[in-house]
Protein backbone atom coordinates (compact mmCIF):
# COMPACT_ATOMS: atom_id res chain seq x y z
CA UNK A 1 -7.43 -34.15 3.93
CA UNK A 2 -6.52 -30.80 4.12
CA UNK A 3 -8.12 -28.38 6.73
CA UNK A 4 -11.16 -26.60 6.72
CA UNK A 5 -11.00 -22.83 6.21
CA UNK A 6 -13.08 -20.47 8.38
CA UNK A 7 -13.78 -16.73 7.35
CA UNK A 8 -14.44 -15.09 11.31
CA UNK A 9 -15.75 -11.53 10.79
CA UNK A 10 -16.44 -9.75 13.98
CA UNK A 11 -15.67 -5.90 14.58
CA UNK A 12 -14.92 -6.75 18.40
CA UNK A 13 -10.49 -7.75 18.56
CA UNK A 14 -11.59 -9.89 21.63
CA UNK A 15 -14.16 -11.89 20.14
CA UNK A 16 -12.28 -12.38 17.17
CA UNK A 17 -9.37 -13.39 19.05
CA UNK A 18 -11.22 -16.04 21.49
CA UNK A 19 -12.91 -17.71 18.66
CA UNK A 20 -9.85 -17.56 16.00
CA UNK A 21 -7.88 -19.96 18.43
CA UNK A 22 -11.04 -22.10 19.62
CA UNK A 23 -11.72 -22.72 16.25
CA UNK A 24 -7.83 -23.20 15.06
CA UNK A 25 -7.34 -25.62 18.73
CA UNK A 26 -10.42 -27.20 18.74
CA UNK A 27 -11.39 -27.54 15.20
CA UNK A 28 -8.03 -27.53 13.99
CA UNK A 29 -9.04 -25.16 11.10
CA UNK A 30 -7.65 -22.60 9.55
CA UNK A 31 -9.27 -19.38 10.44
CA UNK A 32 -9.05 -15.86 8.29
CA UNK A 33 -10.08 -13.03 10.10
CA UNK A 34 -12.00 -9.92 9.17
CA UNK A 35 -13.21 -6.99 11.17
CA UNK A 36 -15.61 -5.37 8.87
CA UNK A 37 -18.57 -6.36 5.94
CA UNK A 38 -16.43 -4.86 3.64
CA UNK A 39 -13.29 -6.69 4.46
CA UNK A 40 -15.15 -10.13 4.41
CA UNK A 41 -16.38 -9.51 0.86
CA UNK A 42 -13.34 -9.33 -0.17
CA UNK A 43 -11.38 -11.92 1.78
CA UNK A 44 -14.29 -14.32 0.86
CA UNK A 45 -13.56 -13.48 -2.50
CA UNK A 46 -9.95 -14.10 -2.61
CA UNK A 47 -9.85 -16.95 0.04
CA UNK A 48 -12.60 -18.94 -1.20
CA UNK A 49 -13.02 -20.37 3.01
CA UNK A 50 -15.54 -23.39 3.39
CA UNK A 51 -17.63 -21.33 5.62
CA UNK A 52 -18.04 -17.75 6.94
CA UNK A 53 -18.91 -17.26 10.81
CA UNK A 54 -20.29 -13.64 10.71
CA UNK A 55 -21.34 -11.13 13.34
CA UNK A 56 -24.91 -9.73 13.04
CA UNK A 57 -23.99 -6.28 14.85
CA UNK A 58 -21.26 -4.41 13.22
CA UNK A 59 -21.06 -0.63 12.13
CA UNK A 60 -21.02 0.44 8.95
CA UNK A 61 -22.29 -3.19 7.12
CA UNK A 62 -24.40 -5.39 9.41
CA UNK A 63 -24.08 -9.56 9.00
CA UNK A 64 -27.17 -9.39 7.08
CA UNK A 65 -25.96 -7.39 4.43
CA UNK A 66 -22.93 -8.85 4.16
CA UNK A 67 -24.80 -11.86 3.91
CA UNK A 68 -26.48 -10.59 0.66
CA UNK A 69 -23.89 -8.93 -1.01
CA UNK A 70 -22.21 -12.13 -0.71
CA UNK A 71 -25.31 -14.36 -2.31
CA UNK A 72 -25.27 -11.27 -4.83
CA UNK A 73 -21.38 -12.28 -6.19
CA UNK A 74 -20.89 -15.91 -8.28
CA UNK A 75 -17.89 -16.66 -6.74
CA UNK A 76 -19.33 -16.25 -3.02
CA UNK A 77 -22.69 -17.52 -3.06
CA UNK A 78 -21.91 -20.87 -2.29
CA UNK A 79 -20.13 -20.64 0.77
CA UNK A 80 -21.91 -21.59 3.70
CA UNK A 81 -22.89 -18.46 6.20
CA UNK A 82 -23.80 -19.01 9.92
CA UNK A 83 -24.56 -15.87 11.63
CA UNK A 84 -23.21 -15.37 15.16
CA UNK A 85 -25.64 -12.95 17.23
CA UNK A 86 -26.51 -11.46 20.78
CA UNK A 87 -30.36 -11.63 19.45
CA UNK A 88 -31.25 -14.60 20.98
CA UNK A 89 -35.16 -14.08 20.25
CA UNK A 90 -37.55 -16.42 18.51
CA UNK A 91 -38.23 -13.51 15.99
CA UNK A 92 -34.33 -12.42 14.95
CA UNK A 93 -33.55 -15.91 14.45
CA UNK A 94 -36.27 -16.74 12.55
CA UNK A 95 -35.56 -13.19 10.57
CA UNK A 96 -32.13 -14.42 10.06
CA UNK A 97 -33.12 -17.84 9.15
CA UNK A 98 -35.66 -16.43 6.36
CA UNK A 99 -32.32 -15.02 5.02
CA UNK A 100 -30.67 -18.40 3.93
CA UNK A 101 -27.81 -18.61 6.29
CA UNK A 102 -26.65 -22.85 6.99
CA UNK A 103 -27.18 -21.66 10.76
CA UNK A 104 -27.10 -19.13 13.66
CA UNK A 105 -25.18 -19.18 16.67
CA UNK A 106 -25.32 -17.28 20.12
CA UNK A 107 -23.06 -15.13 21.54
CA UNK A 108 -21.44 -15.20 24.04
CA UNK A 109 -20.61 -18.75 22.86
CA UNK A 110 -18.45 -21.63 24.64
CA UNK A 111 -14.85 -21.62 23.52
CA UNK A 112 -14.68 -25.18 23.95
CA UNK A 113 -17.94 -26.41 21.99
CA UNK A 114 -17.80 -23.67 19.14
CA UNK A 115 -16.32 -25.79 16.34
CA UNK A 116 -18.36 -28.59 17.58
CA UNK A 117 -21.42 -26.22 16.91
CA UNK A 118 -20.44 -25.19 13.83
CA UNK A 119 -19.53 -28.82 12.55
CA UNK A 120 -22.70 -30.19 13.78
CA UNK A 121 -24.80 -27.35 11.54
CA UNK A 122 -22.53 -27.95 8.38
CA UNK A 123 -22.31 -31.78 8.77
CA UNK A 124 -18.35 -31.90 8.90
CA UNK A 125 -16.27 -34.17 11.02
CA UNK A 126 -14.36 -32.32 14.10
C-alpha cells in the first residue's frame, strides 16, 4: 500500500518544518509543503494529497478561505481538510466546524502524537 500524502500549509518555516518530519517519521507519509492559500490551491490541484493540514492564521488567504476555494474547484473538493489553529475556543472551533473541515487540531501540537491525531480523525491506520 502505498503512502499517504499530506498537503502541510503553514506560513511559519518552523512549524512547517517540525510537523513535515513528525508526520514523514511518525506517520511515515509523504508530506508536500506549502506556505501560502494560494500555493495550496494549486499544489492540491496538481498533487491530488489524501488530506490537507491547513493553518487558520496566514496573511494574505486565511485557512478558511482556502478551505472554500478548495470546496469551490471539482478536482479539490474531496480531499479531506483539518484545520490546525491557535483558537482553541468553543466558538472558533465550532465556526470552523460549521465550515465542513474532517477535523481541527491545536497548535502548538505534540510532534510525537500529530499523525496519530490526524489518523484517528480520518480513520486511517498509522
Amino acid at each position: 500500500m502505498a503512502a499517504k500524502r499530506i498537503l502541510l500549509v503553514d506560513d511559519e518555516d518552523d512549524i512547517r518544518e517540525v510537523a513535515q518530519l513528525s508526520l514523514e517519521m511518525v506517520g511515515g507519509w509523504e508530506v508536500i509543503a506549502a506556505n501560502s492559500g494560494q500555493e495550496a490551491i494549486r499544489r492540491a490541484a496538481a498533487e491530488r494529497p489524501d488530506a490537507i493540514l491547513l493553518d487558520v492564521m496566514m496573511p494574505d488567504m486565511d485557512g478558511p478561505t482556502t478551505f472554500r476555494n478548495l470546496q469551490a474547484d471539482p478536482a479539490t473538493q474531496g480531499i479531506p481538510v483539518l484545520l490546525l489553529t491557535a483558537k482553541v475556543r468553543t466558538a472558533d472551533r465550532e465556526r470552523f466546524s460549521e465550515l465542513g473541515v474532517a477535523g481541527v487540531l491545536s497548535k502548538p501540537f505534540d510532534p510525537l502524537t500529530l499523525a496519530r491525531e490526524i489518523a484517528d480523525v480520518l480513520g486511517w491506520d498509522v
